[in-house]
C-alpha atoms as a PDB file:
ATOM      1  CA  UNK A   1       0.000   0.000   0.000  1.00  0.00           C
ATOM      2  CA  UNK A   2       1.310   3.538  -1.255  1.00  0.00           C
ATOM      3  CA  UNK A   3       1.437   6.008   1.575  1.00  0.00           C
ATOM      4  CA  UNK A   4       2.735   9.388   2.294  1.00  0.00           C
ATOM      5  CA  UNK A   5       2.647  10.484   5.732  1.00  0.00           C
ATOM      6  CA  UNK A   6       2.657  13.983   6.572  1.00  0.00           C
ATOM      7  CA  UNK A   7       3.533  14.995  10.230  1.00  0.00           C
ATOM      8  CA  UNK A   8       5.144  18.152  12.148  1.00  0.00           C
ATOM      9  CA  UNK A   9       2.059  20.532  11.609  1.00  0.00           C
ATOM     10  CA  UNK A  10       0.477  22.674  14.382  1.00  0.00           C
ATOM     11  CA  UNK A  11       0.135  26.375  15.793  1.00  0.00           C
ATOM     12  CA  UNK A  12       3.187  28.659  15.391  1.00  0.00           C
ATOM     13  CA  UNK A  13       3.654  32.330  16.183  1.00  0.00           C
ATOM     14  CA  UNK A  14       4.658  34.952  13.892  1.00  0.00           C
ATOM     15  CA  UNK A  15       8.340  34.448  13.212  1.00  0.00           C
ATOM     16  CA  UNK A  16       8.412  31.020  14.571  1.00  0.00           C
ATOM     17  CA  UNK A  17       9.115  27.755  13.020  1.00  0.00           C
ATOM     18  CA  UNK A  18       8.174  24.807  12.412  1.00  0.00           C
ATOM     19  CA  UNK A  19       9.642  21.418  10.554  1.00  0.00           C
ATOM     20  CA  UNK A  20       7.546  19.082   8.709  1.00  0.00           C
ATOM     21  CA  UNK A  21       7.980  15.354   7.994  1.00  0.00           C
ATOM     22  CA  UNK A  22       6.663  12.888   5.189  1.00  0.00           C
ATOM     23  CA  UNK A  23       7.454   9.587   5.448  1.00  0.00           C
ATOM     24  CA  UNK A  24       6.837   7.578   1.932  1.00  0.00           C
ATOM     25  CA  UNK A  25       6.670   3.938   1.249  1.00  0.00           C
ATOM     26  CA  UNK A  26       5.310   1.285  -0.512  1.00  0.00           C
ATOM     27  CA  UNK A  27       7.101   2.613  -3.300  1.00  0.00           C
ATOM     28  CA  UNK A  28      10.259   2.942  -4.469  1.00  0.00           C
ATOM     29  CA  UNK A  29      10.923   6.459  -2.876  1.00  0.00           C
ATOM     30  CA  UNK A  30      14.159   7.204  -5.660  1.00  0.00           C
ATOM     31  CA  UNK A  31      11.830   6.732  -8.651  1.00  0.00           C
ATOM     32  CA  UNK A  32      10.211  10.178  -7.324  1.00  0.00           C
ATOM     33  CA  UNK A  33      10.671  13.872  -6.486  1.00  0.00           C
ATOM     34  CA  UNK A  34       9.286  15.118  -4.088  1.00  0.00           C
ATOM     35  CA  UNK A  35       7.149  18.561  -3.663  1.00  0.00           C
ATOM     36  CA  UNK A  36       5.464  20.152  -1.034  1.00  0.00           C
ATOM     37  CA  UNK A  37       1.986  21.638  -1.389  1.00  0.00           C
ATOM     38  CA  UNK A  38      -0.318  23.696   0.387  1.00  0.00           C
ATOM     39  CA  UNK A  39      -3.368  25.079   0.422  1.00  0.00           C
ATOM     40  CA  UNK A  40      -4.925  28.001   2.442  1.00  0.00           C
ATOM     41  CA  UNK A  41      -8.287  28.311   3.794  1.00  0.00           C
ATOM     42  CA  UNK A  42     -10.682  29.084   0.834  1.00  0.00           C
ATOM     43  CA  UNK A  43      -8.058  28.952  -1.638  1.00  0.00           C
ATOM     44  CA  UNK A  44      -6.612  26.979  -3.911  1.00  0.00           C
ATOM     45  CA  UNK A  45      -3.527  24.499  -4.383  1.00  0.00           C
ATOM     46  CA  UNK A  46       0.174  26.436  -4.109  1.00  0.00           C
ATOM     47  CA  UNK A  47       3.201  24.914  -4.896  1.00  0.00           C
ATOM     48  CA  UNK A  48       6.180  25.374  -2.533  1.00  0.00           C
ATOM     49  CA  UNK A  49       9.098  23.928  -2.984  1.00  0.00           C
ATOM     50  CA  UNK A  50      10.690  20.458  -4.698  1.00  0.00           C
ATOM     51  CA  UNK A  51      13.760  18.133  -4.561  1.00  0.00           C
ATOM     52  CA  UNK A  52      14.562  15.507  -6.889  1.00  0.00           C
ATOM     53  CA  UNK A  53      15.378  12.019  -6.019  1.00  0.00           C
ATOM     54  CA  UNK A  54      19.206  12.774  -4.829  1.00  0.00           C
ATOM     55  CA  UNK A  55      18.497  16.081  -3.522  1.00  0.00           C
ATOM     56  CA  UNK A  56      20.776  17.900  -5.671  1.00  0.00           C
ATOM     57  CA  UNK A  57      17.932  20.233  -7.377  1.00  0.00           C
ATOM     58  CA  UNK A  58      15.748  22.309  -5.019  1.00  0.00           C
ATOM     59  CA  UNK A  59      13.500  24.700  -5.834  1.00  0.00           C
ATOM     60  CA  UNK A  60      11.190  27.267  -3.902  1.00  0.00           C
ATOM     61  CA  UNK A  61       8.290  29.208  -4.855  1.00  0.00           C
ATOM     62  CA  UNK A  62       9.237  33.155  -4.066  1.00  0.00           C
ATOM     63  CA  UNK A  63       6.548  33.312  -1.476  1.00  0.00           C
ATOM     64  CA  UNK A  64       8.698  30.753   0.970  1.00  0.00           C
ATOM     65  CA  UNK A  65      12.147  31.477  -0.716  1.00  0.00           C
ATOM     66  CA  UNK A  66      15.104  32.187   2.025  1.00  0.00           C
ATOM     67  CA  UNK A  67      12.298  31.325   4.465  1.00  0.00           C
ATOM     68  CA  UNK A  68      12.012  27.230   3.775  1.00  0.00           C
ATOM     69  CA  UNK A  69      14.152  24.787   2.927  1.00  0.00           C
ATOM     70  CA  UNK A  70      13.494  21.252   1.543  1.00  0.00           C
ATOM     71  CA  UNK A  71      15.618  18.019   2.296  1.00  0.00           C
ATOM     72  CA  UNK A  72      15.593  14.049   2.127  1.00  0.00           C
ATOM     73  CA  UNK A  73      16.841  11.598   3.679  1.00  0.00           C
ATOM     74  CA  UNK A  74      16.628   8.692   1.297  1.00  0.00           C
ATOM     75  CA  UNK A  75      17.553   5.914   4.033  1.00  0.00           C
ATOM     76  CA  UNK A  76      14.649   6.510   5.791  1.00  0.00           C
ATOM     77  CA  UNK A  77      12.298   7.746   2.697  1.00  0.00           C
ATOM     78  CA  UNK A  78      11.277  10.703   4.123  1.00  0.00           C
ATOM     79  CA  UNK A  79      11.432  14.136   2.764  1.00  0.00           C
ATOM     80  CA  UNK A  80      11.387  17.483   5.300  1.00  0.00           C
ATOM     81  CA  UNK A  81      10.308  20.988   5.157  1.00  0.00           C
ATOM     82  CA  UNK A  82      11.955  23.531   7.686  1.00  0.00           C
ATOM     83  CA  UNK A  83       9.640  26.394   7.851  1.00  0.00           C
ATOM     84  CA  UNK A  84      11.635  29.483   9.774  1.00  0.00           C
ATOM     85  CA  UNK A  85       9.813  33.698   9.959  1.00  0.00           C
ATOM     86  CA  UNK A  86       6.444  31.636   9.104  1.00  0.00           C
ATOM     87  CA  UNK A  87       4.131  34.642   9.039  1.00  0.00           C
ATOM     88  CA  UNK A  88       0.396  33.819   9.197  1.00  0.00           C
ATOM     89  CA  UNK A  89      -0.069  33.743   5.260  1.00  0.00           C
ATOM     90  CA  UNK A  90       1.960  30.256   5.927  1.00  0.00           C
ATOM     91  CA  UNK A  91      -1.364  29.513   7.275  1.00  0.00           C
ATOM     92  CA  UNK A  92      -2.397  26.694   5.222  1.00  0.00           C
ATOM     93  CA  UNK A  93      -2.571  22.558   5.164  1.00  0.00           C
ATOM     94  CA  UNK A  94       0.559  21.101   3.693  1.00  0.00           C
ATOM     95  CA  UNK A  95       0.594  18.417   1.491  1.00  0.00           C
ATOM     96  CA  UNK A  96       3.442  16.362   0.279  1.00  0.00           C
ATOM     97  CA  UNK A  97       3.771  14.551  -3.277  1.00  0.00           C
ATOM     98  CA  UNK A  98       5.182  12.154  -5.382  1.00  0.00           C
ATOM     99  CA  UNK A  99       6.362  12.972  -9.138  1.00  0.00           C
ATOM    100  CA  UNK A 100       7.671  10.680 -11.250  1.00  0.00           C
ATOM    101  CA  UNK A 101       9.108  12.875 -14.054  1.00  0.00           C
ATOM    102  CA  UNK A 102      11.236  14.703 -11.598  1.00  0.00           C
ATOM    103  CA  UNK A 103      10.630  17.933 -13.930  1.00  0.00           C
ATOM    104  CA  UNK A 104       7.460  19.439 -12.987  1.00  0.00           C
ATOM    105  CA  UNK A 105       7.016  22.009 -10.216  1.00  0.00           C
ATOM    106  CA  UNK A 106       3.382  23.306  -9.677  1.00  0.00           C
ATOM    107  CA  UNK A 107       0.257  22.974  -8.030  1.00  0.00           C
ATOM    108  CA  UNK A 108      -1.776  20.434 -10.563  1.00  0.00           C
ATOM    109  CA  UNK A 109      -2.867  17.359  -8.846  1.00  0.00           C
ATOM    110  CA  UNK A 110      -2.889  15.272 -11.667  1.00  0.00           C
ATOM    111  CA  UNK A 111       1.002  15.546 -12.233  1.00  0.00           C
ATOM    112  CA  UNK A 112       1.961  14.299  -9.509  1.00  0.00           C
ATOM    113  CA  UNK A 113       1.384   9.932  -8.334  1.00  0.00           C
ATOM    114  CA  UNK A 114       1.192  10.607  -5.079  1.00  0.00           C
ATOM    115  CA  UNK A 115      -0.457  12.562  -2.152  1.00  0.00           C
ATOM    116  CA  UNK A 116      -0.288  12.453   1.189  1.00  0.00           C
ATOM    117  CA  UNK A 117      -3.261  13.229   3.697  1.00  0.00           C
ATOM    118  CA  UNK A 118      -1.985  16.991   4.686  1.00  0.00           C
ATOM    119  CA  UNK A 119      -0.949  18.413   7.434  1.00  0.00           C
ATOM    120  CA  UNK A 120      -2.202  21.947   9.095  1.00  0.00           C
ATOM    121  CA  UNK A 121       0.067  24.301  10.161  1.00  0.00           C
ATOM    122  CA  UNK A 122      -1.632  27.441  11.737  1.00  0.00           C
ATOM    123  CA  UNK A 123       0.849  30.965  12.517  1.00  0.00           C
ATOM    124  CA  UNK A 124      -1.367  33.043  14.877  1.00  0.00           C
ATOM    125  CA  UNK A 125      -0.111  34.999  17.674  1.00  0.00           C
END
């Protein structure tokens, strides 16, 4: 059974942080990159950041760039977002994703294999 499990969410303040964790398997995790998603309350899917299967490409979107960074740790299939100055437009439930082309970066569902089951993360003071 394919799963991606998305942990690490909760309630941050304004310039605090928070790291998230998705642990993949029943796949073979190197076949994949890996993107995180999110989407805010009443709005749609936002792309924010990828890393292909050996972690030497990373990309952001400018909304979380300097702010986020993405890394894997392929022994134990799990990719993580570090989320430092979240500001409450991070507001949102994260999502992460499997791609199997390792090219695309965006916000369409139906590029991407797999999904996990979101998690929310929530900046309020």
């Amino acid at each position: 059974e394919v799963q991606l499990v998305e942990s690490g969410g909760g309630l941050a303040q304004p310039g605090g942080s928070l790291r998230l964790s998705c642990a993949a398997s029943g796949f073979t995790f190197d076949d994949y990159a890996m993107s995180w998603v999110r989407q805010a309350p009443g709005k749609g899917l936002e792309w924010v950041s990828f890393i292909n299967w050996s972690g030497s490409s990373t990309y952001y979107s400018e909304s979380v760039k300097g702010r986020f960074t993405i890394s894997s740790d392929r022994a134990k299939n799990t990719v993580y977002l570090q989320m430092n100055s979240l500001t409450p437009e991070d507001t949102a439930v994260y999502y992460c994703a499997a791609e199997p082309s390792a090219i695309y970066v965006g916000p369409d569902e139906s590029e991407y294999s797999y999904w996990g089951q979101g998690t929310q993360v929530t900046v309020s003071s």
